[in-house]
N, C-alpha and C. Protein backbone atom coordinates (compact mmCIF):
# COMPACT_ATOMS: atom_id res chain seq x y z
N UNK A 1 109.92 113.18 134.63
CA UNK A 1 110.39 114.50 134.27
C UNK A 1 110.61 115.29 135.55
N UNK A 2 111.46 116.01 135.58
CA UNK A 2 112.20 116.71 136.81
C UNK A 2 112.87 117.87 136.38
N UNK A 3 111.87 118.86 137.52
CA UNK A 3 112.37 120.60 137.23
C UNK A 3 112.53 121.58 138.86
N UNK A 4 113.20 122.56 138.34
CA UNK A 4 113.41 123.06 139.74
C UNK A 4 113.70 124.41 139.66
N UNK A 5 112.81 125.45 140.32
CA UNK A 5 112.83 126.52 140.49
C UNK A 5 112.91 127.24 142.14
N UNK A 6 113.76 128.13 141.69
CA UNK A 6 113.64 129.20 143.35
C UNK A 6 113.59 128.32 144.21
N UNK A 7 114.55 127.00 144.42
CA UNK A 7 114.37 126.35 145.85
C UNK A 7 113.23 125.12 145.86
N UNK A 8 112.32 124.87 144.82
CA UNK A 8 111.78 124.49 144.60
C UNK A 8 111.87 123.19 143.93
N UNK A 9 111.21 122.00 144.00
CA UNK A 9 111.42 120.83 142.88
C UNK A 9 110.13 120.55 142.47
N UNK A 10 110.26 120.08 141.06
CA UNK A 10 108.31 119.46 140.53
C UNK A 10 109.43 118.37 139.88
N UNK A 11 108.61 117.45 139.89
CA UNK A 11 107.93 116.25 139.54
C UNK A 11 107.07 115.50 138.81
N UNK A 12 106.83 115.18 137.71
CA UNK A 12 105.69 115.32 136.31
C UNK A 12 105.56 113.96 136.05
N UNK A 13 105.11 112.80 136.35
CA UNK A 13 104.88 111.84 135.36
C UNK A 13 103.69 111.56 134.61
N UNK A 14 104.18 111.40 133.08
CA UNK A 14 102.67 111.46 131.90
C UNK A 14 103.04 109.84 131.74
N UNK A 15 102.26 109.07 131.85
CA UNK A 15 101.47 107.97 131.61
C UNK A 15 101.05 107.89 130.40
N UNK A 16 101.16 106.90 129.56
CA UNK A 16 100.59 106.54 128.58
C UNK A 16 99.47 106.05 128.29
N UNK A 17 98.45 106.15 129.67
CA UNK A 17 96.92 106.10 129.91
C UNK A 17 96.65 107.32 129.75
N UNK A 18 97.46 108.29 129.66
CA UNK A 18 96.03 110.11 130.04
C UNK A 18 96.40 109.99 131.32
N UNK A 19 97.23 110.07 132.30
CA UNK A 19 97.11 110.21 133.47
C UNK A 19 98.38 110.33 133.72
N UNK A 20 98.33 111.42 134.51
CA UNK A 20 100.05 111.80 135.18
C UNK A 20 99.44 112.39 137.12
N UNK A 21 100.79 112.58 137.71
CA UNK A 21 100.93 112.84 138.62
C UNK A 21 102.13 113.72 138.84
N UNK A 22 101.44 114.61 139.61
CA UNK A 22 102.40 115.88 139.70
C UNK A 22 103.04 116.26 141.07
N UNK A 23 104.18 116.11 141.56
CA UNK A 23 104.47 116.60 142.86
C UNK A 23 105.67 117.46 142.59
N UNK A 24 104.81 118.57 143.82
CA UNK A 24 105.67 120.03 144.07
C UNK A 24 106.46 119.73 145.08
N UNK A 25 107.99 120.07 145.52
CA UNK A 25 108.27 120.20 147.00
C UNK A 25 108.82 121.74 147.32
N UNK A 26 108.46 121.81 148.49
CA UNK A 26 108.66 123.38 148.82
C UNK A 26 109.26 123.35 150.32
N UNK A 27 110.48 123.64 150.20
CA UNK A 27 110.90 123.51 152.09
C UNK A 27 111.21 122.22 152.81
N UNK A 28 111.41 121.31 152.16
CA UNK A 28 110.79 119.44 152.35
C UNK A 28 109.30 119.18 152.35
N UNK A 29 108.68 120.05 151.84
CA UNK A 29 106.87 119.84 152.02
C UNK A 29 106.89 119.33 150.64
N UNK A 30 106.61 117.71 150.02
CA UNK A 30 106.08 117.81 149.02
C UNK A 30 104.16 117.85 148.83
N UNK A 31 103.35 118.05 147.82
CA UNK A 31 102.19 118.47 147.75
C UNK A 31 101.97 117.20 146.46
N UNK A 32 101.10 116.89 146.34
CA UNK A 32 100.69 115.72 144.84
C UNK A 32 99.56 115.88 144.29
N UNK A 33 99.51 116.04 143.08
CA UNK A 33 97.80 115.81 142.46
C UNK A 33 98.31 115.04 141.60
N UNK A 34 97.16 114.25 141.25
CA UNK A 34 96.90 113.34 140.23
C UNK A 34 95.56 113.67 139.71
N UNK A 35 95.64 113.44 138.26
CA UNK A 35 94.01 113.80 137.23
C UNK A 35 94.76 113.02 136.11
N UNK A 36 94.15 113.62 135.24
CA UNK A 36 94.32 113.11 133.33
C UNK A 36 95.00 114.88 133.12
N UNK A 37 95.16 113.77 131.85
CA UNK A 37 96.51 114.83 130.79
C UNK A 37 95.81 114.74 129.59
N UNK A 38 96.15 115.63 128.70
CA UNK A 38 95.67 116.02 127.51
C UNK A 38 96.70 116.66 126.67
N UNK A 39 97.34 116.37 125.57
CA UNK A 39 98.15 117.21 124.52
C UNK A 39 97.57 117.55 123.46
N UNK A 40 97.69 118.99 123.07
CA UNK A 40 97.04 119.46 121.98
C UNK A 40 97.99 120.59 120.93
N UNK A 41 99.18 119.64 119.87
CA UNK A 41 99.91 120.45 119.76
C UNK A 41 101.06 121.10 120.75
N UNK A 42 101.08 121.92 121.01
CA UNK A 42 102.35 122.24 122.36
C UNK A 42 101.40 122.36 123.48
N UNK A 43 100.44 122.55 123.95
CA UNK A 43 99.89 122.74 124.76
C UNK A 43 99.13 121.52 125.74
N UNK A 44 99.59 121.95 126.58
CA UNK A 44 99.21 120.91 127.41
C UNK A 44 98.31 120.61 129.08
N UNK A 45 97.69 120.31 128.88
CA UNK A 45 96.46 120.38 129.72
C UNK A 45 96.61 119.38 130.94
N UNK A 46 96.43 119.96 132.19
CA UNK A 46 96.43 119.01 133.21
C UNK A 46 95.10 118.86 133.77
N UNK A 47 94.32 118.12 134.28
CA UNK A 47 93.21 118.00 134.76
C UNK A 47 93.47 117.52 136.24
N UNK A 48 93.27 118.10 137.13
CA UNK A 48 93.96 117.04 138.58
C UNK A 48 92.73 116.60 139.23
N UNK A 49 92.65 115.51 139.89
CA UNK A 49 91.14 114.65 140.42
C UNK A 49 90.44 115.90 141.24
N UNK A 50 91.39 116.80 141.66
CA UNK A 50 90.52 117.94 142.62
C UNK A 50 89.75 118.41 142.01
N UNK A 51 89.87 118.97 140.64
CA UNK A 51 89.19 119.82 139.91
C UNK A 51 90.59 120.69 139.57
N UNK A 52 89.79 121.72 138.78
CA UNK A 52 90.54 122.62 137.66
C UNK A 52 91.16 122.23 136.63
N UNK A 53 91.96 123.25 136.10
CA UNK A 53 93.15 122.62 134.75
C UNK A 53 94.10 123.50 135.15
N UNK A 54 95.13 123.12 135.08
CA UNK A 54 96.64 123.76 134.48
C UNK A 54 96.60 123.50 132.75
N UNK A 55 97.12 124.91 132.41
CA UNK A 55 97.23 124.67 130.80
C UNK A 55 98.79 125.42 130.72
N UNK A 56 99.36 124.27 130.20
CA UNK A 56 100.85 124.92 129.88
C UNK A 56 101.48 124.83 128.13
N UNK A 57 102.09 126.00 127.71
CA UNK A 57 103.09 125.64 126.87
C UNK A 57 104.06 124.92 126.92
N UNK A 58 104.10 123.78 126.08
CA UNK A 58 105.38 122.92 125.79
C UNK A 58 105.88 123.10 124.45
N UNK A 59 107.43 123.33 125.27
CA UNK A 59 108.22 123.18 123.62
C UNK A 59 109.40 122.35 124.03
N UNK A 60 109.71 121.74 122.98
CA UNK A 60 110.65 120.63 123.28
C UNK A 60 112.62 120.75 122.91
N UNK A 61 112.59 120.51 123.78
CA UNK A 61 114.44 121.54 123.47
C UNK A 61 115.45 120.32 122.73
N UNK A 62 115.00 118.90 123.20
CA UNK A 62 115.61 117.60 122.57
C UNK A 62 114.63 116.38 122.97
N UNK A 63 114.59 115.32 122.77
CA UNK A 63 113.79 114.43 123.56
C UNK A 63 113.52 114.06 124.56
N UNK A 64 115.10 114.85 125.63
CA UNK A 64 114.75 114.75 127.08
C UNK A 64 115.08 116.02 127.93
N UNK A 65 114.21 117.16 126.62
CA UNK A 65 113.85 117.72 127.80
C UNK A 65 113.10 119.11 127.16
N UNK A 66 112.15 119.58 127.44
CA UNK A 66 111.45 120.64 126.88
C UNK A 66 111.34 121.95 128.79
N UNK A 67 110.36 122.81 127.64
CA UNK A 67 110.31 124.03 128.59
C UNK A 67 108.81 124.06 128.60
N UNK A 68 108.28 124.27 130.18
CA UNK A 68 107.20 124.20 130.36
C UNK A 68 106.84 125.66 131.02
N UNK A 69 105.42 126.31 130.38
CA UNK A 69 105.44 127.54 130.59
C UNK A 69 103.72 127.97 130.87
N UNK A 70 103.22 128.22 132.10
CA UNK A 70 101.60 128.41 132.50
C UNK A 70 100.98 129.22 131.13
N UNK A 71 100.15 128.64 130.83
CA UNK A 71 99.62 129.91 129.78
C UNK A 71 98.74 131.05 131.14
N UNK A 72 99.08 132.02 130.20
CA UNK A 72 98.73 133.20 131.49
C UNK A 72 100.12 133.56 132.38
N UNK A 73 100.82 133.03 132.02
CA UNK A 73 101.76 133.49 132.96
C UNK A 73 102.89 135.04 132.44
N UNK A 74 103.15 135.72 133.78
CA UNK A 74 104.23 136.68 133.46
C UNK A 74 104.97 135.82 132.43
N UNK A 75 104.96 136.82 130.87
CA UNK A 75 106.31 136.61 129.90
C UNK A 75 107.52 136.71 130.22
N UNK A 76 107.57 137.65 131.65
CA UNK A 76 109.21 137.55 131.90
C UNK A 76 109.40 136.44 132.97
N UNK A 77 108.91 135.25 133.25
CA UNK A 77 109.19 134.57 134.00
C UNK A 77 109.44 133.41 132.82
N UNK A 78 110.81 132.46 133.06
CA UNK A 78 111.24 131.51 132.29
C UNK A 78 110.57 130.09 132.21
N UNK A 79 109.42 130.08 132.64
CA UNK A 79 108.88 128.69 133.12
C UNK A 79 110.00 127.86 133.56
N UNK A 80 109.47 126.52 133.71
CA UNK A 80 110.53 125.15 134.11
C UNK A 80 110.61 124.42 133.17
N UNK A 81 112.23 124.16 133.21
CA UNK A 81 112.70 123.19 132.58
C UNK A 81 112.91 122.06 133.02
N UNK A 82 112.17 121.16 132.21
CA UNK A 82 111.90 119.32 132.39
C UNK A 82 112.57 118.74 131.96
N UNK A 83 113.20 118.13 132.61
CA UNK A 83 114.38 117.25 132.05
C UNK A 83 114.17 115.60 132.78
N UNK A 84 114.55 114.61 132.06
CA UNK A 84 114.60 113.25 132.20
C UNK A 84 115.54 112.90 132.90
């Protein structure tokens, strides 16, 4: 899955173990975590090996490709769109 904001690219792969890996690039700097994944309904939970969670809204626009949105986040910001 592949999204891109403000100059920005992410990177998402969910595994069919519970485990994805996430890379940001910013400037040519990319950044990576890897943890477990969790779906609960639209919501979706990242766990990365560092610690914490990302918890995002997912809604799905067709099969390849939904809108991903921080819970907690400014409502006027459009989250990213994931596309295959």
């Amino acid at each position: 899955w592949n999204a891109s904001s403000n100059g920005s690219t992410f990177e998402m792969e969910l595994a069919n173990d519970g485990h994805f890996v996430w890379t940001f690039t910013k400037d040519g700097k990319p950044q990576t975590l890897k943890g477990a994944y969790a779906v609960n309904k639209d919501t979706l939970a990242l766990e990365p090996d560092a610690g914490g969670t990302m918890l995002a809204q997912v809604s799905f626009v067709n099969p390849d490709e939904f809108l991903f949105t921080m819970v907690g986040s400014d409502p006027k910001q459009p989250g990213l769109d994931f596309k295959k």
